[in-house]
Protein backbone atom coordinates (compact mmCIF):
# COMPACT_ATOMS: atom_id res chain seq x y z
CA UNK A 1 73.66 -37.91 150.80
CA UNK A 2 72.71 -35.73 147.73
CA UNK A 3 74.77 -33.24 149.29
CA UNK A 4 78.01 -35.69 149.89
CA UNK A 5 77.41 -36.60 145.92
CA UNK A 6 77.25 -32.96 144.94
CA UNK A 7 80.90 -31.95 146.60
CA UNK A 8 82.14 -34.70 145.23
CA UNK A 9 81.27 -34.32 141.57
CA UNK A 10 82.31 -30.64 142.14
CA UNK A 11 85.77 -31.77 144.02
CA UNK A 12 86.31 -33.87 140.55
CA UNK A 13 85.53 -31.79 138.27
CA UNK A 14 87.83 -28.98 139.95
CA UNK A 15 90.38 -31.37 139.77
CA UNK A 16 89.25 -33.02 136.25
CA UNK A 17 89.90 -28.76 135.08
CA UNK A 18 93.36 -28.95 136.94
CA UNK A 19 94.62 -31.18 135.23
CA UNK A 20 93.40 -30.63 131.52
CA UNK A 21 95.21 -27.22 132.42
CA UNK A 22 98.18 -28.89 133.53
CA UNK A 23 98.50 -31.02 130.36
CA UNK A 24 97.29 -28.00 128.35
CA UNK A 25 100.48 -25.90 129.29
CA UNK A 26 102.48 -29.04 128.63
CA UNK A 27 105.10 -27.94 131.56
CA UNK A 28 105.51 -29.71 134.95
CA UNK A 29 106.35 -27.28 137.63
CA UNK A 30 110.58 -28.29 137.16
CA UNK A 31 110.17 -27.12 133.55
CA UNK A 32 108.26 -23.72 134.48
CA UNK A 33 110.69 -23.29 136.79
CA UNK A 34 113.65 -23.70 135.20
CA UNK A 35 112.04 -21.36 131.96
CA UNK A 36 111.41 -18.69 134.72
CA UNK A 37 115.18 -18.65 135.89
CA UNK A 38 116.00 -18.38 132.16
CA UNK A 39 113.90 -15.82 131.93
CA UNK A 40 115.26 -13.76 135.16
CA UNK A 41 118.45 -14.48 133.91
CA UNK A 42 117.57 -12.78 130.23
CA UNK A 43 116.31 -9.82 132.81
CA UNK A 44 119.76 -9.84 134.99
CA UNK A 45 121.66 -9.59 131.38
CA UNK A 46 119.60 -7.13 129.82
CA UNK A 47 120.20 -4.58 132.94
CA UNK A 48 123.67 -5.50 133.51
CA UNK A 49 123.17 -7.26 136.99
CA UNK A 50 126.62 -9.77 137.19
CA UNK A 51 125.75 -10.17 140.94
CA UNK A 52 122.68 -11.89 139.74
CA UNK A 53 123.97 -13.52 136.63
CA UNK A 54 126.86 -14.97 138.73
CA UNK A 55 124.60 -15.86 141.18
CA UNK A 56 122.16 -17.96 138.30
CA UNK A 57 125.01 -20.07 137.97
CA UNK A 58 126.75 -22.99 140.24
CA UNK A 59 129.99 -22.71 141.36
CA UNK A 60 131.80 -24.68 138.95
CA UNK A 61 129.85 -23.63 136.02
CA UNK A 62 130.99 -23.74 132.73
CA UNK A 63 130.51 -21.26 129.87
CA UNK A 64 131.59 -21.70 126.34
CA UNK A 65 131.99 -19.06 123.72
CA UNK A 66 132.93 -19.46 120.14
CA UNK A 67 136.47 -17.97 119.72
CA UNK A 68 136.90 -17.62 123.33
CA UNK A 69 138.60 -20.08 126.15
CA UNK A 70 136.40 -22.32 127.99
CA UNK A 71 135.12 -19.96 131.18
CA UNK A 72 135.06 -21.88 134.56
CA UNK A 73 133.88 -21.46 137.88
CA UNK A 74 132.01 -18.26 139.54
CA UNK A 75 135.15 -15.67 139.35
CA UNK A 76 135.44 -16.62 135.45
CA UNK A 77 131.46 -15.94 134.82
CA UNK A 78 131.96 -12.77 136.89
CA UNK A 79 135.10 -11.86 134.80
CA UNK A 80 132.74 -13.11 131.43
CA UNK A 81 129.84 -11.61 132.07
CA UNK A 82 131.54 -8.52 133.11
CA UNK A 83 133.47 -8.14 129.64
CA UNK A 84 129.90 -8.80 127.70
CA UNK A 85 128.20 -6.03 130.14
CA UNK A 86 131.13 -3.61 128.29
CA UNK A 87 130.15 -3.79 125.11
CA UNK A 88 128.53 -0.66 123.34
CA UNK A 89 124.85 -1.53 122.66
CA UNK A 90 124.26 -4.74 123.36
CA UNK A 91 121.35 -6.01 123.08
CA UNK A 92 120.80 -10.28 123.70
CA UNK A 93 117.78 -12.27 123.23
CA UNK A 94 117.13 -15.97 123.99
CA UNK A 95 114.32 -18.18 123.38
CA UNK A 96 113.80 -21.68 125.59
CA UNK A 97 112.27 -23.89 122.39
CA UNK A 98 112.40 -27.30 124.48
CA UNK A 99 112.94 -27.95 128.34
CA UNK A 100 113.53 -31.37 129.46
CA UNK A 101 113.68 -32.63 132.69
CA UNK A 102 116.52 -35.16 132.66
CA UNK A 103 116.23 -36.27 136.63
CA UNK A 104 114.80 -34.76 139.46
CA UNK A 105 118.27 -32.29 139.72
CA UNK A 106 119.13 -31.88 136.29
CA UNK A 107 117.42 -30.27 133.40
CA UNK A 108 118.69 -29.44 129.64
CA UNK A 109 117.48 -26.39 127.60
CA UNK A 110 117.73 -26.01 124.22
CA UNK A 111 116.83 -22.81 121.83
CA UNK A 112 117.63 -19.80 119.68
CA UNK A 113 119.54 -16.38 120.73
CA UNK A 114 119.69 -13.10 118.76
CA UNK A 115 122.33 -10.18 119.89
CA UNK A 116 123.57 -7.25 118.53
CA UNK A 117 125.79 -4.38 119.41
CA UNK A 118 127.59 -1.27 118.19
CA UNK A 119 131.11 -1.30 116.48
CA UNK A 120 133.06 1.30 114.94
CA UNK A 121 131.60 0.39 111.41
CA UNK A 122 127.80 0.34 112.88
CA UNK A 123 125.37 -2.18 114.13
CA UNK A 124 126.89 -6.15 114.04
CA UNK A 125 123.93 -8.90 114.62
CA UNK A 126 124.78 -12.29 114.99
CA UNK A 127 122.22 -15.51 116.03
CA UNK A 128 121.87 -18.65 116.50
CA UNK A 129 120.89 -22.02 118.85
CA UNK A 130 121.97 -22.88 122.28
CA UNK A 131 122.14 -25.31 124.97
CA UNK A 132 122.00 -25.05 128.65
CA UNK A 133 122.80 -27.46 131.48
CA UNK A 134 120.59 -26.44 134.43
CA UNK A 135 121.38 -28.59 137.95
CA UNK A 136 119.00 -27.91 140.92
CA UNK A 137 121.33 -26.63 144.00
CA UNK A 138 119.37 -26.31 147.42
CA UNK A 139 116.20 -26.52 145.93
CA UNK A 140 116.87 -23.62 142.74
CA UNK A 141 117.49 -24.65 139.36
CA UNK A 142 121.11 -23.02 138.95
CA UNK A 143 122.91 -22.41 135.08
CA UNK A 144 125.98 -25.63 134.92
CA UNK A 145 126.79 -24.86 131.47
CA UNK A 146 125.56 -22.86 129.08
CA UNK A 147 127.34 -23.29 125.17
CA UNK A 148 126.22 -20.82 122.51
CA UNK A 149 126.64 -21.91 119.15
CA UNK A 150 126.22 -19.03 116.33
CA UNK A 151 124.45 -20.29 113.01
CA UNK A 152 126.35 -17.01 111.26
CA UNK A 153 128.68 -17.81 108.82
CA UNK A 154 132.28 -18.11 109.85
CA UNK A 155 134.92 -15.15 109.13
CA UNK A 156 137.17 -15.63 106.26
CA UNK A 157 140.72 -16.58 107.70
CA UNK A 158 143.49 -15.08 106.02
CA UNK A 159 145.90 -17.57 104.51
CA UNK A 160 149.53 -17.06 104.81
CA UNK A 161 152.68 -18.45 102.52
């Protein structure tokens, strides 16, 4: 009997630690997941792997740049990604501040990007916050829309008569 009593103050303190560690990290197992396929997807940018970008995303994602058409659907990531992968020096950051999961297939992630790359003139930096629509497909949380917004001041337009 003192034995029975024994394994079962051990089983509930094991599971007493379990889940003070669980609420310690703050995260349910959606929300680690979906901040480890934003961080793979940081990884896939940073070495210029489109397959796996293109594959982060669902088929009818969207991505929207400032200054740039609304990009659509897995050819028009591709063709996106592919453009960014060109230019000289880049060099993009992104932070996950908050993860919230909105139902047991959809998440939202919201947070802060830095980038910079090479021009003609030197080094251009530009940062700011973003949002990203994550929607579980087959059982991975896969990128639905992702919509940078830059906190940089806006280039002067020139006015014309």
């Amino acid at each position: 009997m003192l034995r029975t009593t024994r394994i079962f103050a051990l089983t509930l303190s094991v599971l007493a630690i379990i889940t003070v560690a669980r609420a310690a990290s703050g995260q349910s197992k959606d929300e680690q997941a979906v901040r480890e396929a934003s961080m793979a997807w940081q990884r896939y940018a940073a070495q210029q792997q489109i397959d796996s970008i293109v594959a982060m995303h669902t088929s009818d994602a969207v991505l929207m740049l400032a200054n740039s058409p609304v990009i659509k659907g897995s050819a028009g990531i591709r063709t996106g990604w592919t453009e960014m992968a060109k230019t000289p020096g880049l060099d993009l950051h992104w932070t996950p501040e908050t993860i919230e999961i909105t139902s047991p297939t959809t998440a939202t992630e919201y947070g802060t990007y830095t980038e910079s790359y090479d021009t003609p003139n030197g080094k251009a930096r530009d940062s700011g916050s973003y949002v990203t629509l994550w929607r579980k497909v087959g059982g991975k949380w896969r990128v639905a829309l992702d919509a940078p917004v830059s906190n940089m001041p806006a280039a002067t337009c020139a006015k014309g008569n």
